[in-house]
PDB file of N, CA and C in Angstrom:
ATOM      1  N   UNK A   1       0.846  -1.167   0.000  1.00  0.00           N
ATOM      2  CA  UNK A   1       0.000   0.000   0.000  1.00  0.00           C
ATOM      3  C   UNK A   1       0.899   1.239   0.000  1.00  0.00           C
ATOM      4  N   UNK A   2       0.616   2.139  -1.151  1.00  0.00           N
ATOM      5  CA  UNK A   2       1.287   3.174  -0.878  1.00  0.00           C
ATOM      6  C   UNK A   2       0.370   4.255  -0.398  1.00  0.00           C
ATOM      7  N   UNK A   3       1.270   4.990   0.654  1.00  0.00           N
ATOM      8  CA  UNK A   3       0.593   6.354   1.442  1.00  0.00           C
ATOM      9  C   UNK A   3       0.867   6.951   1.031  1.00  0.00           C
ATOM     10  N   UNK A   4      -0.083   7.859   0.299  1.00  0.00           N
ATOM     11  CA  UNK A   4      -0.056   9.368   0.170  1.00  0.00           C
ATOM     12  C   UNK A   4       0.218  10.419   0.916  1.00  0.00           C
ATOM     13  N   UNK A   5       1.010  11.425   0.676  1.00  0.00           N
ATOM     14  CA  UNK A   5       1.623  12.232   1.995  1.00  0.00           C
ATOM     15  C   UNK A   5       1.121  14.004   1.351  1.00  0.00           C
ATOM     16  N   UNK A   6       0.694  14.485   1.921  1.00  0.00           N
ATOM     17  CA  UNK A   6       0.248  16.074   1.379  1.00  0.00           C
ATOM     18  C   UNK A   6       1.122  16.468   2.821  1.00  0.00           C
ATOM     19  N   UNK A   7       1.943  17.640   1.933  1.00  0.00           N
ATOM     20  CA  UNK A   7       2.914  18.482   2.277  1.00  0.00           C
ATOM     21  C   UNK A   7       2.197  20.321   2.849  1.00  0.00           C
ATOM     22  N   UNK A   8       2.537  20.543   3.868  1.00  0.00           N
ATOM     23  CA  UNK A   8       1.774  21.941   4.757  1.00  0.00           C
ATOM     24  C   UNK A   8       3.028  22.682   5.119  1.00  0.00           C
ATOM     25  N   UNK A   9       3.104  23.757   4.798  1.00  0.00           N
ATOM     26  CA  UNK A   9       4.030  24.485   5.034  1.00  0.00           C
ATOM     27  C   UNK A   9       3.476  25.175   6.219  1.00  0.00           C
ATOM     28  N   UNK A  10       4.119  25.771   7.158  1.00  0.00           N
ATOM     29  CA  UNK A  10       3.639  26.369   8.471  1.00  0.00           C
ATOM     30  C   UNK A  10       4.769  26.922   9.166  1.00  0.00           C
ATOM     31  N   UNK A  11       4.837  27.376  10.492  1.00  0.00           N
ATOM     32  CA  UNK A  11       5.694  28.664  11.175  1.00  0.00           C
ATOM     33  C   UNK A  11       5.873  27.711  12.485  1.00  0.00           C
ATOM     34  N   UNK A  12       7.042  28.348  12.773  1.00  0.00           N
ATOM     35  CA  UNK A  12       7.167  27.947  14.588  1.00  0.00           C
ATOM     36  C   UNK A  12       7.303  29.201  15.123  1.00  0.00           C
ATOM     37  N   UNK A  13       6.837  29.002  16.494  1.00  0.00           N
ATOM     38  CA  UNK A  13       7.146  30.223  17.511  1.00  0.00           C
ATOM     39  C   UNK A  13       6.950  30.243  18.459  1.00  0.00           C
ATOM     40  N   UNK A  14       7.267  30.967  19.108  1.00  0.00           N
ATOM     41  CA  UNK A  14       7.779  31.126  20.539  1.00  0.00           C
ATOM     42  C   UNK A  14       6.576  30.851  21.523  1.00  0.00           C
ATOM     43  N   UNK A  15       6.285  30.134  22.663  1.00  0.00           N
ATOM     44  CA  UNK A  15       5.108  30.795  23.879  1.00  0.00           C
ATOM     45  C   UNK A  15       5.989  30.347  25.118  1.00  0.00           C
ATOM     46  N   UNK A  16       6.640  31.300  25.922  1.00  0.00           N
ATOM     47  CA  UNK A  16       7.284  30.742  26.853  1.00  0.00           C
ATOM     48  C   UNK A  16       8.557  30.425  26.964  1.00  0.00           C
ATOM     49  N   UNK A  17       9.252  29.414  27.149  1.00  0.00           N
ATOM     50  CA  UNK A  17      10.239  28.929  26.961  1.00  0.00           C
ATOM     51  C   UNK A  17       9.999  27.867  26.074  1.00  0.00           C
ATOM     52  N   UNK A  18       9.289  27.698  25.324  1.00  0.00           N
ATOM     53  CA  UNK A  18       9.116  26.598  24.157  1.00  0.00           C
ATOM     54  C   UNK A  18       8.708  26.892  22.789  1.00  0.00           C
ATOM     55  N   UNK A  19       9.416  26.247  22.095  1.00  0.00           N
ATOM     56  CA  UNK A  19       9.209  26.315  20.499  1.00  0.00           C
ATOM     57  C   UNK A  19       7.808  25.703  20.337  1.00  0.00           C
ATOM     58  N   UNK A  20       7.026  26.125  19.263  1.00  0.00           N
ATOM     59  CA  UNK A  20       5.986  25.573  19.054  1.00  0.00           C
ATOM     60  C   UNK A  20       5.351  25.298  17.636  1.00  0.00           C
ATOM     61  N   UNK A  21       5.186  24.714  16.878  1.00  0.00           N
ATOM     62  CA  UNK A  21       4.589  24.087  15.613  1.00  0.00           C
ATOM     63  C   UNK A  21       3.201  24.008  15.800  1.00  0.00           C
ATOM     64  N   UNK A  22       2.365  24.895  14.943  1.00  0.00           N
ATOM     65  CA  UNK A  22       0.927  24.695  14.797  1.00  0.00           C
ATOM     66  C   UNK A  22       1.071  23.514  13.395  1.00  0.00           C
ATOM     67  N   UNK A  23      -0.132  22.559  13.819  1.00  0.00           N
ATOM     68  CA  UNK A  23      -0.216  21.622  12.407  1.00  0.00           C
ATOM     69  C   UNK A  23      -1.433  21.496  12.024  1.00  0.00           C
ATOM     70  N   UNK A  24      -2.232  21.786  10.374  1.00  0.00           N
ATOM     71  CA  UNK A  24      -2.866  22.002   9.863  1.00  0.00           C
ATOM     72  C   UNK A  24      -3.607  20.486  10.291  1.00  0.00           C
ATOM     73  N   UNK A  25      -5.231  21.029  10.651  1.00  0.00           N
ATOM     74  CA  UNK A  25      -5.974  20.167  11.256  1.00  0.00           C
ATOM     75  C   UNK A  25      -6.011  18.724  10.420  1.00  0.00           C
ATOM     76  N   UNK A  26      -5.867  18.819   8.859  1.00  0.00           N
ATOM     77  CA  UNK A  26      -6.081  17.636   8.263  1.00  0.00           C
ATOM     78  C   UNK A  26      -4.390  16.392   9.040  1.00  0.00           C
ATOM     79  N   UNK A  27      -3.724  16.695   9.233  1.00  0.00           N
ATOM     80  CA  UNK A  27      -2.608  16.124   9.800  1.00  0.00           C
ATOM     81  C   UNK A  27      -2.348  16.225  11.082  1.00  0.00           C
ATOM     82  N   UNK A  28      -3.229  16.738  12.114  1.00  0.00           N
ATOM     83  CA  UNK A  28      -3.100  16.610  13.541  1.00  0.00           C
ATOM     84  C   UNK A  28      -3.105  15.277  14.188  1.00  0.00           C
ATOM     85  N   UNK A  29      -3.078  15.131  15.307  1.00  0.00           N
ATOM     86  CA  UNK A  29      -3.566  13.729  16.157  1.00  0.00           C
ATOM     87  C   UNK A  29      -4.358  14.607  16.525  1.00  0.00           C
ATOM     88  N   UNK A  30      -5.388  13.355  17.066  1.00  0.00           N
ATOM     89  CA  UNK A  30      -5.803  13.057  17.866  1.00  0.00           C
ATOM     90  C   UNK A  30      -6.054  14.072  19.364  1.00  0.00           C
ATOM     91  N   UNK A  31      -6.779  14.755  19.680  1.00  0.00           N
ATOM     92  CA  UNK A  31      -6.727  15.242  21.400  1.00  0.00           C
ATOM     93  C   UNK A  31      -6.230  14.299  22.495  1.00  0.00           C
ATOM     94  N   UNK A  32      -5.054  14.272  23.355  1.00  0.00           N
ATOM     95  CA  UNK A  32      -4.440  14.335  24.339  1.00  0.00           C
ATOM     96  C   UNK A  32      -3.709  12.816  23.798  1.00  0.00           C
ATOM     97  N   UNK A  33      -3.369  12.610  22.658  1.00  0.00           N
ATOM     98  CA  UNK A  33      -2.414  11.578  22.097  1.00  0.00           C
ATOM     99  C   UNK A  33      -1.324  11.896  22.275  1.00  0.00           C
ATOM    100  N   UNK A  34      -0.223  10.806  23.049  1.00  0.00           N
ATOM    101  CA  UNK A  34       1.059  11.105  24.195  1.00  0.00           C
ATOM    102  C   UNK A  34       1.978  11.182  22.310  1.00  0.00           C
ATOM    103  N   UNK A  35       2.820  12.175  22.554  1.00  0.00           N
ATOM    104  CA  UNK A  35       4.027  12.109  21.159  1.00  0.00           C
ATOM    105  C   UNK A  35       5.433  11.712  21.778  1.00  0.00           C
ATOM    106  N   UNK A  36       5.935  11.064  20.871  1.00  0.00           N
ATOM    107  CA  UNK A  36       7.273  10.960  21.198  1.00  0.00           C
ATOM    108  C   UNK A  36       8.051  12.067  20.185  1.00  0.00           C
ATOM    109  N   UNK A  37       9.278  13.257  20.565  1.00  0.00           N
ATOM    110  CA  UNK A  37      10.073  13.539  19.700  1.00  0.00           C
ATOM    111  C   UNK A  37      10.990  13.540  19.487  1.00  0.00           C
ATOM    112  N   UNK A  38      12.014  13.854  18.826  1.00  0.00           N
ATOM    113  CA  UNK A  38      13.732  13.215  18.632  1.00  0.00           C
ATOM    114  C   UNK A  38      13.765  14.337  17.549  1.00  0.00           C
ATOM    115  N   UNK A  39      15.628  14.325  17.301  1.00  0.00           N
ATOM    116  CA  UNK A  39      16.181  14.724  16.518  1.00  0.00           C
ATOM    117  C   UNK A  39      16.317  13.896  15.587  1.00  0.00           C
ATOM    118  N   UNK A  40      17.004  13.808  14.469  1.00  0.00           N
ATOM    119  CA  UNK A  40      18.031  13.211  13.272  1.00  0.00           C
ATOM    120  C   UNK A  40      18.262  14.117  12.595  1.00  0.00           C
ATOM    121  N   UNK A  41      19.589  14.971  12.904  1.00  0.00           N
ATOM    122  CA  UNK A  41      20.168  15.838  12.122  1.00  0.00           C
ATOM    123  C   UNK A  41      18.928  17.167  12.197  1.00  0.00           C
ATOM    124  N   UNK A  42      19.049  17.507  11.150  1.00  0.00           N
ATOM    125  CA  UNK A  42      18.677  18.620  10.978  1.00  0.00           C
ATOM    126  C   UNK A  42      17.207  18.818  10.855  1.00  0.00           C
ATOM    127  N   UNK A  43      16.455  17.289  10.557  1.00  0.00           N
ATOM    128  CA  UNK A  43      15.205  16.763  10.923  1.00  0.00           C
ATOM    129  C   UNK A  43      14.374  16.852  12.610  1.00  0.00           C
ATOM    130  N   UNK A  44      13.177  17.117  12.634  1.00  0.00           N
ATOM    131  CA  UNK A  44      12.606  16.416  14.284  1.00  0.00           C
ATOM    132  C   UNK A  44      11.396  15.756  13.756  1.00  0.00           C
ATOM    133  N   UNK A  45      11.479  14.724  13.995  1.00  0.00           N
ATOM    134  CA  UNK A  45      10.149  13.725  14.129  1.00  0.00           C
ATOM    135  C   UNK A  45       9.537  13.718  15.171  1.00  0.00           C
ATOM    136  N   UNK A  46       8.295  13.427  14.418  1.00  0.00           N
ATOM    137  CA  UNK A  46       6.527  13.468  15.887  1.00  0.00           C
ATOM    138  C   UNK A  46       6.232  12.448  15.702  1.00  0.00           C
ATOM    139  N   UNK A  47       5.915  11.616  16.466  1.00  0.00           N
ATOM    140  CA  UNK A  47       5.013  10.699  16.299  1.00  0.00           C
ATOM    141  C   UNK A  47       4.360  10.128  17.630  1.00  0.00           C
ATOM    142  N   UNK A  48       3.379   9.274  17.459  1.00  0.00           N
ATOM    143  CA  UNK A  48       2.734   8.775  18.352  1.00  0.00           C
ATOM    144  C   UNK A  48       3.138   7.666  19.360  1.00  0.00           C
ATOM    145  N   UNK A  49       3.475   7.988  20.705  1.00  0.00           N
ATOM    146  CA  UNK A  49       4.517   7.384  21.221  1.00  0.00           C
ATOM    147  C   UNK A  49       3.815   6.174  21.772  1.00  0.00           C
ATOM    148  N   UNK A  50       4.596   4.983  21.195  1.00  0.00           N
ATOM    149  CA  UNK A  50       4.139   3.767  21.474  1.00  0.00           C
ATOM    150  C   UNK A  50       4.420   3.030  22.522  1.00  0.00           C
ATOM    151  N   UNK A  51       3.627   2.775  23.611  1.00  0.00           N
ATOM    152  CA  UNK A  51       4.102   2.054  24.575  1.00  0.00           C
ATOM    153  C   UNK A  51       4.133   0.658  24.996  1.00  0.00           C
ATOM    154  N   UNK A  52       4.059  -0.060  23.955  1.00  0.00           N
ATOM    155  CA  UNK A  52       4.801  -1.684  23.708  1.00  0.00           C
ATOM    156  C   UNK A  52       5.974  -1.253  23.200  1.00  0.00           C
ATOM    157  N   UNK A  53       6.272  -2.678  23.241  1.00  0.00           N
ATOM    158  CA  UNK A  53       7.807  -3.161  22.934  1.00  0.00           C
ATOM    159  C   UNK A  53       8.176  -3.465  21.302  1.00  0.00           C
ATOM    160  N   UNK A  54       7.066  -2.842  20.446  1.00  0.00           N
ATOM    161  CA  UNK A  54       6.809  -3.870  18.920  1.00  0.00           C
ATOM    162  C   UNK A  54       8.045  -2.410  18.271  1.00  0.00           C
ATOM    163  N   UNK A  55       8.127  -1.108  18.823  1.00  0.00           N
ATOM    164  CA  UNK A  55       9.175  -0.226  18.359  1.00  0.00           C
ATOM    165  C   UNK A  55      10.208  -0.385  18.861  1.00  0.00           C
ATOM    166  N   UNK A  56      10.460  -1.143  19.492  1.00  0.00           N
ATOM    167  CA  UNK A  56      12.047  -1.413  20.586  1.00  0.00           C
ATOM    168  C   UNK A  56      13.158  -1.071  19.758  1.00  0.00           C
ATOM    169  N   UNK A  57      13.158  -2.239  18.390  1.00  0.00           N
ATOM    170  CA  UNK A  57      14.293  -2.531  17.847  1.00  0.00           C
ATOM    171  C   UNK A  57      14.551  -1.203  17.325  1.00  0.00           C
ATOM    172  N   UNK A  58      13.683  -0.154  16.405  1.00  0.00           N
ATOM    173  CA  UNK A  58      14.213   0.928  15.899  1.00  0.00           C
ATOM    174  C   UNK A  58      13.898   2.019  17.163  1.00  0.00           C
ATOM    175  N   UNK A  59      14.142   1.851  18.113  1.00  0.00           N
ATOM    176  CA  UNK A  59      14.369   2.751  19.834  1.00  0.00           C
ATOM    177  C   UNK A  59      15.666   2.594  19.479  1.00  0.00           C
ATOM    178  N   UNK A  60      16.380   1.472  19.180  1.00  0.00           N
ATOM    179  CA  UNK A  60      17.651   1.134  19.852  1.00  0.00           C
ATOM    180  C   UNK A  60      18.819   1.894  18.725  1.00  0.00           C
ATOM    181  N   UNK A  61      17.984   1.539  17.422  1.00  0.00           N
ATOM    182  CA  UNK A  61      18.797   1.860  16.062  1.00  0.00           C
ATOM    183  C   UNK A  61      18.859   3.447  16.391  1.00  0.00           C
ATOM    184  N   UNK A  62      17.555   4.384  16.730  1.00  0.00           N
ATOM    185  CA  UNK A  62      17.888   5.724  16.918  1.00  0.00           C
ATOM    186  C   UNK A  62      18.805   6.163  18.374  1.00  0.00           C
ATOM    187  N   UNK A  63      18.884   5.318  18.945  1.00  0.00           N
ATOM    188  CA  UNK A  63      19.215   5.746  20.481  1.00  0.00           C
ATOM    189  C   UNK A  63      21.395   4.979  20.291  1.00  0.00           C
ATOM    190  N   UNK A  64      21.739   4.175  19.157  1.00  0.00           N
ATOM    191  CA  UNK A  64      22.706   3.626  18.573  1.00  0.00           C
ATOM    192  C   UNK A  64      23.681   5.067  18.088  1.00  0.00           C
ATOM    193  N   UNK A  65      23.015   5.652  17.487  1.00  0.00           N
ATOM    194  CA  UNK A  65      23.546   6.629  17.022  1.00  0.00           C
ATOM    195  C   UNK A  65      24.546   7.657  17.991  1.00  0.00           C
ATOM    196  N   UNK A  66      23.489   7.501  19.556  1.00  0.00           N
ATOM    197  CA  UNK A  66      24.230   8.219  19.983  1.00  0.00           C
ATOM    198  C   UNK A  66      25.159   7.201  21.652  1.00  0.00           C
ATOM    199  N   UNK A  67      24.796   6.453  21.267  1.00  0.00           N
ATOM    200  CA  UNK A  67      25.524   5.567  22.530  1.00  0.00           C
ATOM    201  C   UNK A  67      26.909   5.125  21.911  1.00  0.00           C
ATOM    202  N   UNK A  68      26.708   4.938  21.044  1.00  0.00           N
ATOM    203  CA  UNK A  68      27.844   3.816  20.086  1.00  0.00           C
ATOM    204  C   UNK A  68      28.601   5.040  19.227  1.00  0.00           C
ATOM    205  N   UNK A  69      30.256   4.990  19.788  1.00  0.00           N
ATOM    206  CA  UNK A  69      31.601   5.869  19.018  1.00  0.00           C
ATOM    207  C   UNK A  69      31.965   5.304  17.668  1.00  0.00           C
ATOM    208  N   UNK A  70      31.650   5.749  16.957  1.00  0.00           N
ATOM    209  CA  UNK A  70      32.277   4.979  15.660  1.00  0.00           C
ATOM    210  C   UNK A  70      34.286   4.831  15.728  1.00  0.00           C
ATOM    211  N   UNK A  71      34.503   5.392  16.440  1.00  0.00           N
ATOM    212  CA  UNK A  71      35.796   5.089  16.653  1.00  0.00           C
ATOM    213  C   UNK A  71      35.817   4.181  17.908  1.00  0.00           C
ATOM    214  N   UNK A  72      35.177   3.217  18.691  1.00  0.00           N
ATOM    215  CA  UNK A  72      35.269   2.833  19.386  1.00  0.00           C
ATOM    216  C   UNK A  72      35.768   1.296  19.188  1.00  0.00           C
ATOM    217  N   UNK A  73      36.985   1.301  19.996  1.00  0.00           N
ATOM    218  CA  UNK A  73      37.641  -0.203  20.062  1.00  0.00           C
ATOM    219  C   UNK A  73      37.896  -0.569  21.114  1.00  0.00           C
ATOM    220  N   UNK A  74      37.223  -2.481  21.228  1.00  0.00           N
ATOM    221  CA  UNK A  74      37.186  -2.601  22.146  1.00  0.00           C
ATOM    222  C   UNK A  74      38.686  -3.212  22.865  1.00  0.00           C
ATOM    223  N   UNK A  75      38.355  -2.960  24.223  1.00  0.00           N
ATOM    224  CA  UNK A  75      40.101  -2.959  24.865  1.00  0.00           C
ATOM    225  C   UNK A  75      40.398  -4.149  25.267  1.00  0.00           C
ATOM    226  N   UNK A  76      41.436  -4.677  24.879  1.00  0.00           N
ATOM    227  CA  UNK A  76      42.112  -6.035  25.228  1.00  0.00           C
ATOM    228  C   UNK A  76      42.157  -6.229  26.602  1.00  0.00           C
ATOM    229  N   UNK A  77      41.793  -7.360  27.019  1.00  0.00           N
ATOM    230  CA  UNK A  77      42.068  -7.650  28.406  1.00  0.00           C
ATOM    231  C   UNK A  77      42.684  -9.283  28.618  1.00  0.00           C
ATOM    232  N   UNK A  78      43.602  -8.629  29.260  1.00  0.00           N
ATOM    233  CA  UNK A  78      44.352  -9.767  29.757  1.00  0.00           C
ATOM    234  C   UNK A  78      43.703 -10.998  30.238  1.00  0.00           C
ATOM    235  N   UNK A  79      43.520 -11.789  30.153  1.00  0.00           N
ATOM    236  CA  UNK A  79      43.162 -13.179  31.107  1.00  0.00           C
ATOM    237  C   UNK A  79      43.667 -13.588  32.192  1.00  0.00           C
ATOM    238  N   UNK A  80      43.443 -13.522  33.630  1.00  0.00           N
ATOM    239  CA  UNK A  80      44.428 -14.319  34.562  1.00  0.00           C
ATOM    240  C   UNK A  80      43.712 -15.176  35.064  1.00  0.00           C
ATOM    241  N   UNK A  81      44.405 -16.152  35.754  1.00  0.00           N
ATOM    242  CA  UNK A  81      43.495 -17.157  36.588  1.00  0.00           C
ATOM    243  C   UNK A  81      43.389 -16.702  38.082  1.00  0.00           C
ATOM    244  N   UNK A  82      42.384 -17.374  38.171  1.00  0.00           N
ATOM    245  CA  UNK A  82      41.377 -16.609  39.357  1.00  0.00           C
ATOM    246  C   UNK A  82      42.526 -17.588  40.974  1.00  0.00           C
ATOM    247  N   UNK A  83      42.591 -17.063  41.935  1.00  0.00           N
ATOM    248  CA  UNK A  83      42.778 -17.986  42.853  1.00  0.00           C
ATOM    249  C   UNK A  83      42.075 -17.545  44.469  1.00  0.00           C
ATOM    250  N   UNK A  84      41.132 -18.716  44.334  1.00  0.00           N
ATOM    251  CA  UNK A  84      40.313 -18.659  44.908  1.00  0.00           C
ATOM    252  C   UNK A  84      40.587 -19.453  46.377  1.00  0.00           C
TER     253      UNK A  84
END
């Protein structure tokens, strides 16, 4: 199935100490639907924050990005025997 996506151009601004995005009613949620938001680059995604476990795996892929050094190697460790 392909989704059709209609594109809304719109403003952010200020109330408070928070940025704010009005979104054209045809693309709103829902009244008092919990959002999850994030960065990626220069992107912020909204979406509807899911509270099962069925989004875990791409939790981990976005949350990867920033846990995991791409220069990171892991450190040799010696082996000794234990004396117990």
């Amino acid at each position: 199935m392909i989704m059709q996506t209609k594109t809304f151009i719109t403003k952010q601004f200020k109330t408070g100490g928070s940025q704010v995005v009005r979104l054209s009613a045809e693309i709103a949620y829902p009244p008092n639907t919990q959002l999850s938001v994030w960065r990626e680059g220069e992107r912020i995604i909204i979406e509807p924050a899911n509270e099962s476990l069925k989004n875990a795996a791409n939790l981990f892929y976005q949350l990867s990005h920033y846990l995991i050094d791409s220069d990171f190697q892991r450190m040799e460790v010696e082996e000794t025997q234990r004396q117990w």
